[in-house]
PDB file of N, CA and C in Angstrom:
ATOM      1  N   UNK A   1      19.881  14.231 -20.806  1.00  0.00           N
ATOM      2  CA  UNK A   1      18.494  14.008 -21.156  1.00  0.00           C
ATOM      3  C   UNK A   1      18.161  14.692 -22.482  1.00  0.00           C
ATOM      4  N   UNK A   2      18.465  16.151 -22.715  1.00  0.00           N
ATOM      5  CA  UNK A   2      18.214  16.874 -23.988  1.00  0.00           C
ATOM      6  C   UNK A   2      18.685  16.196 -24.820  1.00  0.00           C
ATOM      7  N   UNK A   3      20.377  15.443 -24.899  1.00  0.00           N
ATOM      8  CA  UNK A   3      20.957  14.882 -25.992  1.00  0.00           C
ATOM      9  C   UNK A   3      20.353  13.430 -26.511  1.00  0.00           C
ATOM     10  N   UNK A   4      19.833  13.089 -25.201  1.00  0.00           N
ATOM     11  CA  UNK A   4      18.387  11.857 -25.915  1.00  0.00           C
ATOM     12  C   UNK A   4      17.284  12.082 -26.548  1.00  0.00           C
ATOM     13  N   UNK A   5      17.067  13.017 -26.310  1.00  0.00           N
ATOM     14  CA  UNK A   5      15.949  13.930 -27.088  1.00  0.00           C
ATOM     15  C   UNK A   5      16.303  14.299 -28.244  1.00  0.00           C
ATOM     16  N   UNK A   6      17.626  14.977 -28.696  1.00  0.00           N
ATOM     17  CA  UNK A   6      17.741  15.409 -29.747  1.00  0.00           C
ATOM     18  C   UNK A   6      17.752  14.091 -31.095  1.00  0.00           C
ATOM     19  N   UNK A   7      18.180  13.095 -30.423  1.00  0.00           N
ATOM     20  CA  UNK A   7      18.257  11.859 -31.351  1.00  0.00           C
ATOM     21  C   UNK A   7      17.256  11.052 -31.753  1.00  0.00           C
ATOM     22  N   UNK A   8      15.701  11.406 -30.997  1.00  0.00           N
ATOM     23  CA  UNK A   8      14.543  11.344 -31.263  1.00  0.00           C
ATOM     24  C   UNK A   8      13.798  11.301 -32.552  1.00  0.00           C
ATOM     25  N   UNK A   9      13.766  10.265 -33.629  1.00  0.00           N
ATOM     26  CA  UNK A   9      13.058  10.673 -34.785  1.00  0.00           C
ATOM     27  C   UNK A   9      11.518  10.468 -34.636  1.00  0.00           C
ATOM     28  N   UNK A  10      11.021  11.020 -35.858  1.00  0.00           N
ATOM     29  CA  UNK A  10       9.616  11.105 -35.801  1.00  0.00           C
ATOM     30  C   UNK A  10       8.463  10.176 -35.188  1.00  0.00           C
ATOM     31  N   UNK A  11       8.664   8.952 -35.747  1.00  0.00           N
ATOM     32  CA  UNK A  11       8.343   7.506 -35.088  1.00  0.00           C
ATOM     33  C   UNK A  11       8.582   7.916 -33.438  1.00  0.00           C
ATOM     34  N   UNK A  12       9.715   7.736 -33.036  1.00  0.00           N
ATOM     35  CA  UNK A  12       9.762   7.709 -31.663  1.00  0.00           C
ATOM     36  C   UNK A  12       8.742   9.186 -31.244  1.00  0.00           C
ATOM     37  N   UNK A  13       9.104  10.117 -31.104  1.00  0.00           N
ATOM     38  CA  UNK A  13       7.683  10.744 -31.096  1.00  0.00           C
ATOM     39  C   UNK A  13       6.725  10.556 -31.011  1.00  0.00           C
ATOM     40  N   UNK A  14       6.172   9.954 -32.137  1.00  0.00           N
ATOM     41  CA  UNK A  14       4.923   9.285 -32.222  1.00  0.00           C
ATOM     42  C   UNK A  14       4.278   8.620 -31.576  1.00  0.00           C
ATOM     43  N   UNK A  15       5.149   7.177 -31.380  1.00  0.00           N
ATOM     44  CA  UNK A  15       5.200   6.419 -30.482  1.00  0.00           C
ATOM     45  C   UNK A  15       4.881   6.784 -28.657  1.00  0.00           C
ATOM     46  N   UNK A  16       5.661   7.646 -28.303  1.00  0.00           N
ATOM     47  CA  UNK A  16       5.721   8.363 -26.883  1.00  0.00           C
ATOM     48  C   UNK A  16       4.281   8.816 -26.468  1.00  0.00           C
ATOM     49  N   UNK A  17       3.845   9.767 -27.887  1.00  0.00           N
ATOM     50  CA  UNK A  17       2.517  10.196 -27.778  1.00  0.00           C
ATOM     51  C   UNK A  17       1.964   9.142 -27.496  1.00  0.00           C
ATOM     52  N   UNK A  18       1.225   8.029 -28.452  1.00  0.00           N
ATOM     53  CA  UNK A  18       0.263   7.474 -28.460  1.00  0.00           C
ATOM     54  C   UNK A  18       0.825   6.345 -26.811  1.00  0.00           C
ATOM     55  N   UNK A  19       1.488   6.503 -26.333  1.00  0.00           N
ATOM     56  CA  UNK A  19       1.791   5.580 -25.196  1.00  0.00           C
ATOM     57  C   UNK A  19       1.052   6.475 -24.370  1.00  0.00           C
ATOM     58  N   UNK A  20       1.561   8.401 -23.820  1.00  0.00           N
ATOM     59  CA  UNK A  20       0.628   8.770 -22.910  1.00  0.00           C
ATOM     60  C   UNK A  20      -0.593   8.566 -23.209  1.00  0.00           C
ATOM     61  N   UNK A  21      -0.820   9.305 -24.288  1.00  0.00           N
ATOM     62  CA  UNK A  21      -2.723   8.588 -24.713  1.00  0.00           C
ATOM     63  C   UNK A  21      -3.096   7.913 -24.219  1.00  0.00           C
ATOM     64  N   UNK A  22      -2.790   6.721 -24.192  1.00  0.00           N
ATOM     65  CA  UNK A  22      -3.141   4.860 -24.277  1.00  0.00           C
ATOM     66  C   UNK A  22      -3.111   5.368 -22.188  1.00  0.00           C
ATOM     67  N   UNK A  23      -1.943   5.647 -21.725  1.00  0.00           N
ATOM     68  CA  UNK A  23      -1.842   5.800 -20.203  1.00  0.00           C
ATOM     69  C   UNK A  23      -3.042   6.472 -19.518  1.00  0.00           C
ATOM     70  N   UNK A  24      -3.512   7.813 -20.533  1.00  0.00           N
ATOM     71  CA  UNK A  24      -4.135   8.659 -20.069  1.00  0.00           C
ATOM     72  C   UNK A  24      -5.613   7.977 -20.087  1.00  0.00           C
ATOM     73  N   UNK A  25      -5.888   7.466 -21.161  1.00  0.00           N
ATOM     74  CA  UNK A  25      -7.099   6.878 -21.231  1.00  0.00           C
ATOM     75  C   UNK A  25      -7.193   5.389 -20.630  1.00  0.00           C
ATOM     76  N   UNK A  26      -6.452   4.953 -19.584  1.00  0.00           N
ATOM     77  CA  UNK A  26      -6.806   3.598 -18.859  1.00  0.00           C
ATOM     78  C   UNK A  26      -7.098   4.432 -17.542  1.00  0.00           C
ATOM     79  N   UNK A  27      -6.233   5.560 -17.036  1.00  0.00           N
ATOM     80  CA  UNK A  27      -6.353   6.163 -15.917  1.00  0.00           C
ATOM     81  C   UNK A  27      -7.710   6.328 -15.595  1.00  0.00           C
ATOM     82  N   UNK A  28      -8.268   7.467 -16.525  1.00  0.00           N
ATOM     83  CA  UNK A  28      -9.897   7.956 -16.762  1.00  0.00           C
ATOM     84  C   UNK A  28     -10.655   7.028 -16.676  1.00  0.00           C
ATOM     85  N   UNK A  29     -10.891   5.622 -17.612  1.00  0.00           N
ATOM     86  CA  UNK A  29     -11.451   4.450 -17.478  1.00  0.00           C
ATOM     87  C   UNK A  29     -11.226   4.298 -16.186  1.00  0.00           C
ATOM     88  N   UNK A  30     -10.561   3.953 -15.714  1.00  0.00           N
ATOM     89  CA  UNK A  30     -10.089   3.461 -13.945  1.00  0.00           C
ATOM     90  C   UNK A  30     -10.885   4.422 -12.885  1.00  0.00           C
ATOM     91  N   UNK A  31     -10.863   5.624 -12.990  1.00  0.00           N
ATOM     92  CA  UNK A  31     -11.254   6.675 -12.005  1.00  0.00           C
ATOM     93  C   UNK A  31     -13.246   6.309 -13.089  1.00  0.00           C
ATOM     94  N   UNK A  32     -13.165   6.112 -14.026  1.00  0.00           N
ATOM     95  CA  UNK A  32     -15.063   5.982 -13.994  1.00  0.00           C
ATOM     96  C   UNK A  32     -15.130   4.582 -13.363  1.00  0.00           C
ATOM     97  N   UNK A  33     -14.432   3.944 -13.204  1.00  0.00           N
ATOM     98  CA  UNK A  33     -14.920   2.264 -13.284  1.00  0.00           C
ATOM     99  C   UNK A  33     -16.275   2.307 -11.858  1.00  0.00           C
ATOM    100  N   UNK A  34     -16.190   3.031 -10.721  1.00  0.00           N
ATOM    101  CA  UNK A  34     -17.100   3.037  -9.822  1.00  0.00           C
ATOM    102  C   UNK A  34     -18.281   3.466 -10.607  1.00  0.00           C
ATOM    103  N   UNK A  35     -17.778   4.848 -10.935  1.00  0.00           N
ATOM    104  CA  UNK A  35     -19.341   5.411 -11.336  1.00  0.00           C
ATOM    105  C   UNK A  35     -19.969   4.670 -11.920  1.00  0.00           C
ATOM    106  N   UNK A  36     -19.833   3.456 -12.800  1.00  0.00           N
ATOM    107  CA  UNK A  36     -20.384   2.626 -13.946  1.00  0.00           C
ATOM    108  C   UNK A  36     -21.028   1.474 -13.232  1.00  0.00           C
ATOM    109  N   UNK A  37     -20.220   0.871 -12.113  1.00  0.00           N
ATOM    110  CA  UNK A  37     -20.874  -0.103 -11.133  1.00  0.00           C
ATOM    111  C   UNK A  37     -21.762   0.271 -10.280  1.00  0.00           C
ATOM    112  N   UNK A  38     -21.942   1.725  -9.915  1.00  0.00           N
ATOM    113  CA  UNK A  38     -22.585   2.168  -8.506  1.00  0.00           C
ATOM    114  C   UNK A  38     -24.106   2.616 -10.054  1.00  0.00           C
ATOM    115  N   UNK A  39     -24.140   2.730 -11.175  1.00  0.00           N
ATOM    116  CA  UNK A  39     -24.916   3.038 -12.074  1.00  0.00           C
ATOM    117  C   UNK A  39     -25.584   1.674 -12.096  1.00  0.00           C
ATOM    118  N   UNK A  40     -25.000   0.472 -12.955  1.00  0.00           N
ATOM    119  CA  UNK A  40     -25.069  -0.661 -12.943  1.00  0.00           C
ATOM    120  C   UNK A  40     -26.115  -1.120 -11.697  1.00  0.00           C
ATOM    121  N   UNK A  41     -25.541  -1.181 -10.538  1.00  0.00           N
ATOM    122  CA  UNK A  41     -26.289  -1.633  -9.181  1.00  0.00           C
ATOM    123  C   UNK A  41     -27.058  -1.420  -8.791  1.00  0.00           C
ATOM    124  N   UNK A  42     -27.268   0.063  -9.217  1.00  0.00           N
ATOM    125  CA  UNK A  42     -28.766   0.937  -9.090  1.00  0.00           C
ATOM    126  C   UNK A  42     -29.522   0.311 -10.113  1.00  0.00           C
ATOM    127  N   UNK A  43     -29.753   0.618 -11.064  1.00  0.00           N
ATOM    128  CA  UNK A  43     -30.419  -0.420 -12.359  1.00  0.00           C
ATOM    129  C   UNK A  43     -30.978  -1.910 -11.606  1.00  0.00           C
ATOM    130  N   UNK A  44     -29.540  -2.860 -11.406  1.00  0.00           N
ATOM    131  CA  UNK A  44     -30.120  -3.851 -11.007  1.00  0.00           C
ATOM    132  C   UNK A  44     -31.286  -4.041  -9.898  1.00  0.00           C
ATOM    133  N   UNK A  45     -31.102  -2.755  -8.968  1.00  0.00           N
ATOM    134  CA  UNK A  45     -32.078  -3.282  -7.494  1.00  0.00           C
ATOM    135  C   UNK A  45     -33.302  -2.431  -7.393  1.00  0.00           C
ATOM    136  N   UNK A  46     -33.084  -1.544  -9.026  1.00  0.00           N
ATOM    137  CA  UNK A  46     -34.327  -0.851  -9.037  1.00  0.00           C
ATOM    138  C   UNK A  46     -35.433  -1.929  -9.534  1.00  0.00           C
ATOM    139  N   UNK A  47     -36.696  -1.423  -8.644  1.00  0.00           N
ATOM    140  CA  UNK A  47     -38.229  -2.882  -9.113  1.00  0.00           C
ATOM    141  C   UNK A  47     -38.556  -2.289 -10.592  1.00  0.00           C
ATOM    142  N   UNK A  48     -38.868  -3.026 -10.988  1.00  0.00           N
ATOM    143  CA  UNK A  48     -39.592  -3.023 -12.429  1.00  0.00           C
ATOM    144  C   UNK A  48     -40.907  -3.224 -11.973  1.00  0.00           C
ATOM    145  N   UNK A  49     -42.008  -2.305 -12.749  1.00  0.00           N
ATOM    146  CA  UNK A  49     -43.610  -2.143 -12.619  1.00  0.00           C
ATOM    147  C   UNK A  49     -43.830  -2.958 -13.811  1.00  0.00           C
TER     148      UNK A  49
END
């Protein structure tokens, strides 16, 4: 595993990062997606004066 690592250039690096990123930030989106609908739903069934 280290010796795959060591052959790692910058790009690939890079790359790796912005993949967890991209992972990390669909997760978060995913874990709000309720809060945004249960927000949403409230809105909708609240009466307007």
């Amino acid at each position: 595993m280290f010796q795959l690592a060591k052959n790692l250039t910058k790009k690939d690096v890079f790359v790796i990062f912005i993949c967890f990123l991209l992972i990390f930030a669909q997760v978060w989106l995913e874990l709000k997606m309720p809060d945004y609908m249960s927000e949403i739903t409230r809105l909708v069934q609240t009466e307007r004066k």
